[in-house]
C-alpha atoms as a PDB file:
ATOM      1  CA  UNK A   1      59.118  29.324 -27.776  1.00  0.00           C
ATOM      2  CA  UNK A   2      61.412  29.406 -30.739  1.00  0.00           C
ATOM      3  CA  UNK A   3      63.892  26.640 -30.857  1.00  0.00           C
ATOM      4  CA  UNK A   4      67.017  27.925 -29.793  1.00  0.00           C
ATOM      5  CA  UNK A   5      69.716  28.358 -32.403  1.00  0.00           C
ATOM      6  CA  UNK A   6      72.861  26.526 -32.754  1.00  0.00           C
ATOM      7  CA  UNK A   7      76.078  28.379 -32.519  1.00  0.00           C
ATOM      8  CA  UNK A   8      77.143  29.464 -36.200  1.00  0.00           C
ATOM      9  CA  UNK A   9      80.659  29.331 -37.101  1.00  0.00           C
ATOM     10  CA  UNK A  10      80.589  31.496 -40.291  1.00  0.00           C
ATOM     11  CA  UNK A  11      81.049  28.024 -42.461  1.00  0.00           C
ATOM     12  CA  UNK A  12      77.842  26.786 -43.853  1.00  0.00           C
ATOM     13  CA  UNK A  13      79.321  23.581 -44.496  1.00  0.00           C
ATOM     14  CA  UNK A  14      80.771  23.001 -41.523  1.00  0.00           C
ATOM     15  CA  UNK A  15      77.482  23.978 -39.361  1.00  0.00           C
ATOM     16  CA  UNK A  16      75.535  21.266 -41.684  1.00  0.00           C
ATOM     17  CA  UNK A  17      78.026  18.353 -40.690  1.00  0.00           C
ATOM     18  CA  UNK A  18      78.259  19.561 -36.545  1.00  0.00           C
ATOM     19  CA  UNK A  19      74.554  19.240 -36.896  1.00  0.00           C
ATOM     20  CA  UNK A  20      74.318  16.169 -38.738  1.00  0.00           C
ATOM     21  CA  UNK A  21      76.658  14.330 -37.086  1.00  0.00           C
ATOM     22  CA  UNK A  22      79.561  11.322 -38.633  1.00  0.00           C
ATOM     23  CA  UNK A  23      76.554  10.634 -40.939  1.00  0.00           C
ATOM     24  CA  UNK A  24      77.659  13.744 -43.251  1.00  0.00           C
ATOM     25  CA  UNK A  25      81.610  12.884 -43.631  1.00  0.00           C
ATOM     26  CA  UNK A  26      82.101  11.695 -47.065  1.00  0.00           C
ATOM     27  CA  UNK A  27      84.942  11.520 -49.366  1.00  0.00           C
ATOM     28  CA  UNK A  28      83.172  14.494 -50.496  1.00  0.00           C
ATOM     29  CA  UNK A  29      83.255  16.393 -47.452  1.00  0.00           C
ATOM     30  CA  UNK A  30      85.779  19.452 -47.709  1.00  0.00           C
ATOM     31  CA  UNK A  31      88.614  18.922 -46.493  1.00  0.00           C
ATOM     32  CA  UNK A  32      88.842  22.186 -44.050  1.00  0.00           C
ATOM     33  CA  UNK A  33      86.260  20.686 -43.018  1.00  0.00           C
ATOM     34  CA  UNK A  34      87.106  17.535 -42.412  1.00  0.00           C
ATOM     35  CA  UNK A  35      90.311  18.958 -40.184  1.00  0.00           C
ATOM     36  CA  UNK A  36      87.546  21.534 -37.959  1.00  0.00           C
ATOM     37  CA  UNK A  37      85.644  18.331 -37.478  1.00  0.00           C
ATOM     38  CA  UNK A  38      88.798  16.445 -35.865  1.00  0.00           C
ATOM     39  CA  UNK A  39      88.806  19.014 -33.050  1.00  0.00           C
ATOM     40  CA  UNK A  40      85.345  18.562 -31.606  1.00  0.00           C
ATOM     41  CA  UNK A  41      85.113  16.061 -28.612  1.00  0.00           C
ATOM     42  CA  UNK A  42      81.874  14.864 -29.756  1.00  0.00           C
ATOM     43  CA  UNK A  43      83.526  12.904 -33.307  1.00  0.00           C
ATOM     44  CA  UNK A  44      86.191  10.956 -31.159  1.00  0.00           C
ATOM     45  CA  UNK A  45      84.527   7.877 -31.360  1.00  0.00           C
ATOM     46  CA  UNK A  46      84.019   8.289 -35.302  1.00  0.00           C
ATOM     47  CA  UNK A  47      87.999   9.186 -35.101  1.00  0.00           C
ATOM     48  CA  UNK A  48      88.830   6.485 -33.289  1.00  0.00           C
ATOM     49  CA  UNK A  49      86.617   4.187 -35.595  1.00  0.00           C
ATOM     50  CA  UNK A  50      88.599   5.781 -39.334  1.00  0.00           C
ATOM     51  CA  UNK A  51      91.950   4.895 -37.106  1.00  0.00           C
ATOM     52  CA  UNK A  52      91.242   1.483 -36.365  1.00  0.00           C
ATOM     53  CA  UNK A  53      90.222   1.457 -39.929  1.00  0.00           C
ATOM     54  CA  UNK A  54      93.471   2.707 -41.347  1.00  0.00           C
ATOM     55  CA  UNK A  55      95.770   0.450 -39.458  1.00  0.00           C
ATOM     56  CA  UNK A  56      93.574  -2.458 -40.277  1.00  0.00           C
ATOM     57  CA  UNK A  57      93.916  -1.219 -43.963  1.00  0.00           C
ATOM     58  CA  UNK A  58      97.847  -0.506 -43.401  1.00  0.00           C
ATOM     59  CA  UNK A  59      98.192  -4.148 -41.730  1.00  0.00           C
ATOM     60  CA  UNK A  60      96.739  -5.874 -44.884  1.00  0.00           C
ATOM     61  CA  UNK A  61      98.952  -4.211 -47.420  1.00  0.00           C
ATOM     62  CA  UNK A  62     102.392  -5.124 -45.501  1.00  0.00           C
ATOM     63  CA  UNK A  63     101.077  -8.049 -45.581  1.00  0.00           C
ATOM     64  CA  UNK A  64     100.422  -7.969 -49.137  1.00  0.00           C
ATOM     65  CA  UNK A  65     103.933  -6.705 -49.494  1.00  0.00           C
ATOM     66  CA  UNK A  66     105.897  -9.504 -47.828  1.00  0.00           C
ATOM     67  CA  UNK A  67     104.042 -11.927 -49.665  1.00  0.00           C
ATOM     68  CA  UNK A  68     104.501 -10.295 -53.458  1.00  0.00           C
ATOM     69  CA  UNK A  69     107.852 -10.685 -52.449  1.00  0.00           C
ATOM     70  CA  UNK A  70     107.947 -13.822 -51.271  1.00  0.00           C
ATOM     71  CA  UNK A  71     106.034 -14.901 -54.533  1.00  0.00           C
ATOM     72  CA  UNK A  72     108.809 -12.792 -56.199  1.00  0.00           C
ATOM     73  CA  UNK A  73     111.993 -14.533 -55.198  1.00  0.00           C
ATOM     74  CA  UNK A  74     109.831 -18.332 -55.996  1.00  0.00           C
ATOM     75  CA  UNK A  75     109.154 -17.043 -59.550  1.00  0.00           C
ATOM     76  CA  UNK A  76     113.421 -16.016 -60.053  1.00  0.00           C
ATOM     77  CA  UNK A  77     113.981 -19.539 -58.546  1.00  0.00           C
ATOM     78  CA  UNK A  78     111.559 -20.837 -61.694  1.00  0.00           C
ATOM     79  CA  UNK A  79     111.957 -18.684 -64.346  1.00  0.00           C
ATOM     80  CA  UNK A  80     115.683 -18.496 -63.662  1.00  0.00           C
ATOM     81  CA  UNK A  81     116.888 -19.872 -67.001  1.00  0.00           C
ATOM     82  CA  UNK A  82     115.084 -17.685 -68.892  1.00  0.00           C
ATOM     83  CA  UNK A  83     114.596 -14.135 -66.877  1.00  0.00           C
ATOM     84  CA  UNK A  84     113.124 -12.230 -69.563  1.00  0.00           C
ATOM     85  CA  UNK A  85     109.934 -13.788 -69.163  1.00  0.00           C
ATOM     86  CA  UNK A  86     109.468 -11.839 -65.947  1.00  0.00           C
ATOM     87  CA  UNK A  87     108.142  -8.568 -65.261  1.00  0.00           C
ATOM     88  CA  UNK A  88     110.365  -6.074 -63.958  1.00  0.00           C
ATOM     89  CA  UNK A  89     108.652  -5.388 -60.584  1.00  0.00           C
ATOM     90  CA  UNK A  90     105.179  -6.453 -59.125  1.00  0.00           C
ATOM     91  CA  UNK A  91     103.578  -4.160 -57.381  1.00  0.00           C
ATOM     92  CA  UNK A  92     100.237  -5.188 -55.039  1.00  0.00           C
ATOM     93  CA  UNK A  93      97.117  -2.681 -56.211  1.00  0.00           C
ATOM     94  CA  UNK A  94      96.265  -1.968 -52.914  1.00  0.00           C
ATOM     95  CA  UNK A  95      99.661  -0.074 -52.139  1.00  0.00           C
ATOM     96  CA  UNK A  96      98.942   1.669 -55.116  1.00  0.00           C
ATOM     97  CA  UNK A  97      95.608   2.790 -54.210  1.00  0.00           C
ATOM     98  CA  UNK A  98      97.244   3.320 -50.662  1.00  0.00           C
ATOM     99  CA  UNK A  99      99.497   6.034 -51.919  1.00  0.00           C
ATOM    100  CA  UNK A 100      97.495   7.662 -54.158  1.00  0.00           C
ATOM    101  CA  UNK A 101      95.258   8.367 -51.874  1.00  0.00           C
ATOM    102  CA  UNK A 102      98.025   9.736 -49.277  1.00  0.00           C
ATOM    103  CA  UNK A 103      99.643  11.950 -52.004  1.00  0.00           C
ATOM    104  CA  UNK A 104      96.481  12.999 -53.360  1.00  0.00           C
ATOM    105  CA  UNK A 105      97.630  12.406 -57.065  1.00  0.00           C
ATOM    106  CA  UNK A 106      97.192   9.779 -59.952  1.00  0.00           C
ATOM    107  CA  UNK A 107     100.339   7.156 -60.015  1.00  0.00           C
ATOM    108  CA  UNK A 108     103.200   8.209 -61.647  1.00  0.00           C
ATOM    109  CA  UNK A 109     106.536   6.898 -62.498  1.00  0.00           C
ATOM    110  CA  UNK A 110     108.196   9.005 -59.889  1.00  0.00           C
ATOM    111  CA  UNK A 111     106.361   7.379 -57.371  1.00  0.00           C
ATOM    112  CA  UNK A 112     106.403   3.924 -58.597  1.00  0.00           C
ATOM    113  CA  UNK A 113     110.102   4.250 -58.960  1.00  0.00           C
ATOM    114  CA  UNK A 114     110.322   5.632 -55.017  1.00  0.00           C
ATOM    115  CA  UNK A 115     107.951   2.467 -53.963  1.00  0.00           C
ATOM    116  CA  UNK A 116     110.700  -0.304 -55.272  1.00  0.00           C
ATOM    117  CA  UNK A 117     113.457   1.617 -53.301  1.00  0.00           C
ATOM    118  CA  UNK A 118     111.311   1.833 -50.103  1.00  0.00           C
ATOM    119  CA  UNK A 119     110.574  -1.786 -51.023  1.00  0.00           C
ATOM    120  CA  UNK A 120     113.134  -3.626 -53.226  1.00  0.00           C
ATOM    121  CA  UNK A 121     111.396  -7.085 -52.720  1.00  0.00           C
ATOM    122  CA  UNK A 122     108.307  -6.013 -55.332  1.00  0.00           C
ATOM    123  CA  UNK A 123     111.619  -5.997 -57.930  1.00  0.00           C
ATOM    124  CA  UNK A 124     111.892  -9.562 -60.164  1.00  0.00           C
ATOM    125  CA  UNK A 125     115.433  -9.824 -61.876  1.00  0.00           C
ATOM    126  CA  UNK A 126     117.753  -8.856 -59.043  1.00  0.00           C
ATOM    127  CA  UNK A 127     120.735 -10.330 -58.379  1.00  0.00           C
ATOM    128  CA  UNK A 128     122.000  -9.296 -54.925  1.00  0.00           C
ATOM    129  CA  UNK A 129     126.274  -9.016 -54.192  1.00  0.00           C
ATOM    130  CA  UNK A 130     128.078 -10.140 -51.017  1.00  0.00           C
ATOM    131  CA  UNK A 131     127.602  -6.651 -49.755  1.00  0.00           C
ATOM    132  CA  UNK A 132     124.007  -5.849 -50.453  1.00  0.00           C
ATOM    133  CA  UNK A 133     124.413  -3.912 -53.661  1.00  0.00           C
ATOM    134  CA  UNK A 134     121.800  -5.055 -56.446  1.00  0.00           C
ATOM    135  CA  UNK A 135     122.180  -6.002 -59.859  1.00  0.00           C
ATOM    136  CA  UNK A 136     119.799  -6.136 -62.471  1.00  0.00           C
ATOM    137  CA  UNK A 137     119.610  -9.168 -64.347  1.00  0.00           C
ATOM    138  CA  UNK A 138     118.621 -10.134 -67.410  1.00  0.00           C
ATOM    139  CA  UNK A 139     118.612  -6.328 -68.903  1.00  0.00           C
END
Protein backbone atom coordinates (compact mmCIF):
# COMPACT_ATOMS: atom_id res chain seq x y z
CA UNK A 1 0.00 0.00 0.00
CA UNK A 2 3.01 2.22 -0.23
CA UNK A 3 2.60 5.17 -2.46
CA UNK A 4 4.25 4.47 -5.51
CA UNK A 5 7.45 6.34 -6.24
CA UNK A 6 8.08 8.87 -8.80
CA UNK A 7 10.64 8.21 -11.42
CA UNK A 8 14.11 9.69 -10.15
CA UNK A 9 16.30 11.29 -12.55
CA UNK A 10 19.58 11.33 -10.52
CA UNK A 11 19.02 15.38 -10.00
CA UNK A 12 17.56 16.19 -6.69
CA UNK A 13 16.72 19.49 -7.84
CA UNK A 14 15.22 18.72 -10.74
CA UNK A 15 12.88 15.83 -9.15
CA UNK A 16 11.71 18.67 -6.49
CA UNK A 17 10.52 21.13 -9.36
CA UNK A 18 8.80 17.97 -11.76
CA UNK A 19 7.01 17.35 -8.54
CA UNK A 20 6.16 20.71 -7.59
CA UNK A 21 5.14 21.91 -10.61
CA UNK A 22 5.68 25.95 -12.41
CA UNK A 23 5.22 26.90 -8.70
CA UNK A 24 9.10 26.05 -8.04
CA UNK A 25 10.74 28.06 -11.17
CA UNK A 26 12.38 31.02 -9.76
CA UNK A 27 15.09 33.24 -10.83
CA UNK A 28 16.75 31.02 -8.48
CA UNK A 29 16.07 27.88 -10.08
CA UNK A 30 19.33 26.34 -11.74
CA UNK A 31 19.64 26.90 -14.80
CA UNK A 32 20.23 23.07 -16.06
CA UNK A 33 17.41 22.94 -14.64
CA UNK A 34 15.51 25.32 -15.96
CA UNK A 35 16.56 23.90 -19.72
CA UNK A 36 15.41 19.86 -18.45
CA UNK A 37 12.22 21.56 -17.44
CA UNK A 38 11.60 23.06 -21.11
CA UNK A 39 11.43 19.50 -22.46
CA UNK A 40 8.57 18.07 -20.45
CA UNK A 41 5.06 18.32 -22.16
CA UNK A 42 3.46 18.96 -18.96
CA UNK A 43 5.27 22.92 -18.51
CA UNK A 44 4.04 24.04 -22.08
CA UNK A 45 1.47 26.09 -20.88
CA UNK A 46 3.92 27.78 -18.22
CA UNK A 47 6.29 28.11 -21.53
CA UNK A 48 3.91 29.47 -23.47
CA UNK A 49 2.85 31.91 -20.57
CA UNK A 50 7.12 33.28 -19.97
CA UNK A 51 6.83 33.71 -24.06
CA UNK A 52 3.93 35.78 -24.19
CA UNK A 53 5.63 37.47 -21.36
CA UNK A 54 8.86 38.20 -23.14
CA UNK A 55 7.43 39.59 -26.29
CA UNK A 56 5.08 41.69 -24.28
CA UNK A 57 8.30 42.84 -22.40
CA UNK A 58 10.30 43.10 -25.89
CA UNK A 59 7.20 45.14 -27.43
CA UNK A 60 7.39 47.81 -24.63
CA UNK A 61 11.07 48.53 -24.89
CA UNK A 62 10.99 49.18 -28.88
CA UNK A 63 8.61 51.14 -28.01
CA UNK A 64 10.55 52.85 -25.48
CA UNK A 65 13.26 53.06 -28.06
CA UNK A 66 11.46 54.90 -30.86
CA UNK A 67 10.21 57.28 -28.52
CA UNK A 68 13.79 58.22 -26.64
CA UNK A 69 14.56 58.93 -30.00
CA UNK A 70 11.95 60.77 -31.02
CA UNK A 71 12.38 62.86 -27.71
CA UNK A 72 16.07 62.92 -28.88
CA UNK A 73 15.93 64.65 -32.22
CA UNK A 74 13.04 67.45 -30.34
CA UNK A 75 15.71 68.19 -27.68
CA UNK A 76 18.73 68.89 -30.82
CA UNK A 77 15.91 70.98 -32.44
CA UNK A 78 15.89 73.04 -28.80
CA UNK A 79 19.05 72.92 -27.46
CA UNK A 80 20.56 73.46 -30.89
CA UNK A 81 22.38 76.73 -30.15
CA UNK A 82 24.01 75.53 -27.41
CA UNK A 83 24.70 71.50 -27.81
CA UNK A 84 26.82 71.06 -24.93
CA UNK A 85 24.06 71.14 -22.66
CA UNK A 86 23.03 67.71 -23.89
CA UNK A 87 23.96 64.39 -22.89
CA UNK A 88 25.77 62.35 -25.23
CA UNK A 89 23.25 59.47 -25.64
CA UNK A 90 20.00 58.51 -23.68
CA UNK A 91 19.54 55.29 -23.13
CA UNK A 92 15.83 53.85 -21.78
CA UNK A 93 16.57 51.64 -18.33
CA UNK A 94 14.55 49.02 -19.40
CA UNK A 95 16.88 48.08 -22.46
CA UNK A 96 19.45 48.14 -20.05
CA UNK A 97 17.95 45.81 -17.71
CA UNK A 98 16.87 43.91 -20.99
CA UNK A 99 20.41 43.12 -21.90
CA UNK A 100 21.82 42.50 -18.86
CA UNK A 101 19.75 40.05 -18.22
CA UNK A 102 20.32 38.34 -21.83
CA UNK A 103 24.16 38.57 -21.45
CA UNK A 104 24.11 37.58 -17.99
CA UNK A 105 26.61 40.41 -16.92
CA UNK A 106 26.58 43.94 -15.18
CA UNK A 107 26.54 46.93 -17.98
CA UNK A 108 29.60 47.82 -19.33
CA UNK A 109 30.95 50.27 -21.72
CA UNK A 110 31.43 47.66 -24.36
CA UNK A 111 27.97 47.03 -24.40
CA UNK A 112 26.63 50.43 -24.06
CA UNK A 113 28.86 51.43 -26.88
CA UNK A 114 27.37 48.24 -29.14
CA UNK A 115 23.62 49.47 -28.05
CA UNK A 116 24.07 53.15 -29.84
CA UNK A 117 25.37 51.35 -33.04
CA UNK A 118 22.47 48.81 -33.04
CA UNK A 119 20.46 51.94 -32.24
CA UNK A 120 21.95 55.33 -33.29
CA UNK A 121 18.67 57.27 -32.45
CA UNK A 122 19.44 56.98 -28.34
CA UNK A 123 22.68 59.34 -29.62
CA UNK A 124 22.01 63.44 -28.92
CA UNK A 125 24.64 65.61 -30.91
CA UNK A 126 24.61 63.95 -34.31
CA UNK A 127 24.75 65.60 -37.28
CA UNK A 128 23.85 63.26 -40.16
CA UNK A 129 25.65 63.86 -44.07
CA UNK A 130 23.87 63.51 -47.43
CA UNK A 131 24.99 59.95 -47.43
CA UNK A 132 24.16 58.67 -44.00
CA UNK A 133 27.54 59.03 -42.37
CA UNK A 134 27.30 60.71 -38.76
CA UNK A 135 29.02 63.43 -37.25
CA UNK A 136 29.40 64.29 -33.84
CA UNK A 137 28.62 67.65 -32.91
CA UNK A 138 29.45 69.80 -30.47
CA UNK A 139 32.71 67.64 -29.29
Amino acid sequence: MADEAQPSTGDAALDFALEAGPRAFTPDTPEHVARELGKYKCFSPFRDALKKMKLSRRAKVLRLIKQTCAENRFLEEIYQASPTLLPEARIPLDLVFELEAENNQAWTAEMREDTLKCYPGLRLNVKRGIRGQEYVRGR
